[in-house]
N, C-alpha and C. Protein backbone atom coordinates (compact mmCIF):
# COMPACT_ATOMS: atom_id res chain seq x y z
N UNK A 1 88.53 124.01 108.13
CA UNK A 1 88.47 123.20 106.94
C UNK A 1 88.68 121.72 107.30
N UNK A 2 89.20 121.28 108.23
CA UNK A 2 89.65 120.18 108.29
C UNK A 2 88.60 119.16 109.23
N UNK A 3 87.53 120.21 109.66
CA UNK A 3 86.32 119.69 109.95
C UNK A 3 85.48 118.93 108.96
N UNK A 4 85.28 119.64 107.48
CA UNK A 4 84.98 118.71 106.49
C UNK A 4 85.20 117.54 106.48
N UNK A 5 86.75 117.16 106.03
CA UNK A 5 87.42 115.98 106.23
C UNK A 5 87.01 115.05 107.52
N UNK A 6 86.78 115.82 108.50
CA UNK A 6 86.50 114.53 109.65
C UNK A 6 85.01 114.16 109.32
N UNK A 7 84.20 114.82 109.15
CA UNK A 7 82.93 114.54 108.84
C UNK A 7 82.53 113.93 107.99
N UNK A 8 83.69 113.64 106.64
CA UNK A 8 83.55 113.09 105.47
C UNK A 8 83.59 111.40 106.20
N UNK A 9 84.85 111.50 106.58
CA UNK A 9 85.64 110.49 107.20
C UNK A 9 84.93 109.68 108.34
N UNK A 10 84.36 110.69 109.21
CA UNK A 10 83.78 110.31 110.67
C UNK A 10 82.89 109.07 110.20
N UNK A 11 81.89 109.26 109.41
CA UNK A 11 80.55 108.53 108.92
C UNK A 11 80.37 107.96 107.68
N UNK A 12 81.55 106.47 107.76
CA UNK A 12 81.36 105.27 106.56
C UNK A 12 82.42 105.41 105.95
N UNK A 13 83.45 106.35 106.56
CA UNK A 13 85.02 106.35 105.44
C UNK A 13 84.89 107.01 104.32
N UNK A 14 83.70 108.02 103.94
CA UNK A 14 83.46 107.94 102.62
C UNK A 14 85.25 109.03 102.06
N UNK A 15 84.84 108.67 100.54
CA UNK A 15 86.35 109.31 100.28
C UNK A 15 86.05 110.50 99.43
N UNK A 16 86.61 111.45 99.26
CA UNK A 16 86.83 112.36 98.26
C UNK A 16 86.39 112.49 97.35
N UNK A 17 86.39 111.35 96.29
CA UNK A 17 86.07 110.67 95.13
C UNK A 17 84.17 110.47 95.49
N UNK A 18 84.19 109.70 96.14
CA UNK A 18 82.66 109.63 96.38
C UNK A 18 81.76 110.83 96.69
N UNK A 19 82.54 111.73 97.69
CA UNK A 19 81.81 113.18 97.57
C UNK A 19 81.99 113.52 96.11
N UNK A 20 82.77 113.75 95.63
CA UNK A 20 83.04 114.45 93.99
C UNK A 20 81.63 114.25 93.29
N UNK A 21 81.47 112.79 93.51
CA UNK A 21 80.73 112.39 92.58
C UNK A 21 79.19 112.51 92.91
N UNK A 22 78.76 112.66 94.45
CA UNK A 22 77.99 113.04 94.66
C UNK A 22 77.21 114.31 94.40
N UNK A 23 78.39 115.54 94.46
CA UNK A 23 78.27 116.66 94.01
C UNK A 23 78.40 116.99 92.46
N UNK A 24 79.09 116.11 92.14
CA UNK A 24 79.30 116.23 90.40
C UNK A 24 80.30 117.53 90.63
N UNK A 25 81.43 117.13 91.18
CA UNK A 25 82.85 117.67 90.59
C UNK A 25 83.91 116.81 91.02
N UNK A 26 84.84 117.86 91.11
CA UNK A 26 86.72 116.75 90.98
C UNK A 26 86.52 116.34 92.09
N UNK A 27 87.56 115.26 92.46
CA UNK A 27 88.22 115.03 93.38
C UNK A 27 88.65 116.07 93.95
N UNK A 28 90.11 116.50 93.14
CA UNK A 28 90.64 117.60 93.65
C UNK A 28 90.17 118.86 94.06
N UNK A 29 88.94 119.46 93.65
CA UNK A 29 87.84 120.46 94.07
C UNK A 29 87.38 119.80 95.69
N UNK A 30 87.16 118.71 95.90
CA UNK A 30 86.55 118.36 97.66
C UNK A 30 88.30 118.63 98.10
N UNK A 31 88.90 118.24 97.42
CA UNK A 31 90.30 117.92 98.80
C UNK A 31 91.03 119.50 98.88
N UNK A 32 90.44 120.59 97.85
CA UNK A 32 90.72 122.27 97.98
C UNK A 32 89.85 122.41 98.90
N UNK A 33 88.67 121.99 99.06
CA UNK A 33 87.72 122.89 100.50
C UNK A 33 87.96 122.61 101.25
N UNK A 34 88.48 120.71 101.89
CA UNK A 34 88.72 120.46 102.87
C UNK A 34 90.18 121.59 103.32
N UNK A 35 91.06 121.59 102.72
CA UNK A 35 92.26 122.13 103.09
C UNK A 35 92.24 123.74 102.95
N UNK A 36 91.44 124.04 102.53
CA UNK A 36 90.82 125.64 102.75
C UNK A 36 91.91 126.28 100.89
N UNK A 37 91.96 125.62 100.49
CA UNK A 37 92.39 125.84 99.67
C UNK A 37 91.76 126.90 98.58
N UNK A 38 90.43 126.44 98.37
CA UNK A 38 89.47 126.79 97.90
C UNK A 38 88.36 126.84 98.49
N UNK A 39 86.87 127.70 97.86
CA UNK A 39 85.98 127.13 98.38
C UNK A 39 84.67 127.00 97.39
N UNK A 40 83.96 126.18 97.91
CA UNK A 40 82.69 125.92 96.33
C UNK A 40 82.03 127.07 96.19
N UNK A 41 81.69 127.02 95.42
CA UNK A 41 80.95 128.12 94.36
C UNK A 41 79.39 128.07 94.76
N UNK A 42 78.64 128.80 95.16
CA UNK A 42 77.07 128.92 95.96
C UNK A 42 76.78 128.06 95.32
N UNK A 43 76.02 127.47 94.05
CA UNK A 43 75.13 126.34 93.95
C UNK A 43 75.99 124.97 94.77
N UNK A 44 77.03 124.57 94.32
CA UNK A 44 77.99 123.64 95.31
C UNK A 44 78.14 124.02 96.49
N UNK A 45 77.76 125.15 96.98
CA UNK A 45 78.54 125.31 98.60
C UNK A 45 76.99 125.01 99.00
N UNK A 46 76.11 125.07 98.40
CA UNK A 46 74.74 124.81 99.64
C UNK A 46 74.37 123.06 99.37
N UNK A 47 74.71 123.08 98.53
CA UNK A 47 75.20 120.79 98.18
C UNK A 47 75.36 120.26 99.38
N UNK A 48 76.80 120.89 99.07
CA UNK A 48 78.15 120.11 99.94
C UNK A 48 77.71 120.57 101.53
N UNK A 49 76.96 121.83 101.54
CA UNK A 49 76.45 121.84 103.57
C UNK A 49 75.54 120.94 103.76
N UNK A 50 74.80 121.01 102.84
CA UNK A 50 73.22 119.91 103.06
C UNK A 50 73.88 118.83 103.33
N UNK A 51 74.93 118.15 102.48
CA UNK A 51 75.73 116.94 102.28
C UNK A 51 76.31 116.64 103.75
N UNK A 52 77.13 117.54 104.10
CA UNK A 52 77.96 117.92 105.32
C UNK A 52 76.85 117.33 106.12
N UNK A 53 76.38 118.32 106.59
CA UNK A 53 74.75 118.34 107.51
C UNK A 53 74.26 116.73 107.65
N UNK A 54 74.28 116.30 106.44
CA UNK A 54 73.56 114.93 106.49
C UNK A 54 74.22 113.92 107.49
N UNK A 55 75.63 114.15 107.22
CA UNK A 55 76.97 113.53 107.67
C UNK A 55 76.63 113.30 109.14
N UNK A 56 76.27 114.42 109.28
CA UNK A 56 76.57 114.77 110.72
C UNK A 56 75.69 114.56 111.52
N UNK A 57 74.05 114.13 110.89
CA UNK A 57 73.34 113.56 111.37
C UNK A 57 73.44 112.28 111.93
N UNK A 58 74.04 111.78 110.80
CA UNK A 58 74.62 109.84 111.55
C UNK A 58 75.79 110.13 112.57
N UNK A 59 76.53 111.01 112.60
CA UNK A 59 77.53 111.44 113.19
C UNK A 59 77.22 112.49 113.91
N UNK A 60 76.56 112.26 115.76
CA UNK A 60 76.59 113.30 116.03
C UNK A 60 77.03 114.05 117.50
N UNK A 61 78.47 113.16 116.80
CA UNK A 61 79.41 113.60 117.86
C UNK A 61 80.31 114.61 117.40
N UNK A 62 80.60 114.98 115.84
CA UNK A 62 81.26 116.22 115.92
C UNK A 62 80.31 117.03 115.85
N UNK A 63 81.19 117.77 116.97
CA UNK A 63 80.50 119.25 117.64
C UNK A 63 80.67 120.45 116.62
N UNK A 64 81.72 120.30 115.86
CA UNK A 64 82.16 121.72 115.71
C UNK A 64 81.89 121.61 113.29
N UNK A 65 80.57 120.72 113.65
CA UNK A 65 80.03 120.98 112.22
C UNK A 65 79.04 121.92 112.41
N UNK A 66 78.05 122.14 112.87
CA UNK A 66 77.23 123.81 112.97
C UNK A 66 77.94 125.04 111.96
N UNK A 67 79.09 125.14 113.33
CA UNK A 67 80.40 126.17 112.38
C UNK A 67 80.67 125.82 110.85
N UNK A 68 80.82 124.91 110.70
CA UNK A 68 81.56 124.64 109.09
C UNK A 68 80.24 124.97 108.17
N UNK A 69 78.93 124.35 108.68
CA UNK A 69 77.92 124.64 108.28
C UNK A 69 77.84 126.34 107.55
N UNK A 70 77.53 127.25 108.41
CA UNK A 70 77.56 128.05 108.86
C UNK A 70 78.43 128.89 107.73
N UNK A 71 79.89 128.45 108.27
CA UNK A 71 80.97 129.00 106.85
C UNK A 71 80.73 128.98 105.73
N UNK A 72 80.29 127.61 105.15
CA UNK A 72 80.09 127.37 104.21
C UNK A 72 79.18 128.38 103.53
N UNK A 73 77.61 128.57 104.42
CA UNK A 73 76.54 129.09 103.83
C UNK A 73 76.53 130.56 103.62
N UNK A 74 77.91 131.39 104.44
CA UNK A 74 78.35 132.72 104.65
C UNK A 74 78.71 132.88 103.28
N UNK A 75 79.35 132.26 102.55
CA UNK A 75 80.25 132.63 101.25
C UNK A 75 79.56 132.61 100.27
């Protein structure tokens, strides 16, 4: 989970709030997936990978987004 967060983070600082809003939910809904708290709901969980994914395109030094990818699209 905490791969999210770096990936959010890794590429432009973006924050929590700005994913939320990208996805059209809470704050507090991105900062439950990052922390494994929760996890999105299939129409949001294939968002937030595409989203992820995108991340990680400008960013593509974390290695270990594939996996999160991956998790995400399992659930």
């Amino acid at each position: 989970m905490r791969t999210r967060r770096l990936v959010r983070e890794g590429n432009g600082r973006l924050s929590q709030e700005q994913i939320a809003k990208a996805l059209n939910t809470w704050r507090e809904s991105v900062g439950h997936w990052e922390t494994g708290r929760s996890e999105p709901r299939p129409q949001k969980r294939a968002s937030y990978a595409r989203l992820l994914d995108g991340l990680s395109a400008c960013c593509p030094a974390e290695a270990a987004l594939p996996r999160c990818v991956k998790v995400l699209l399992q659930h």
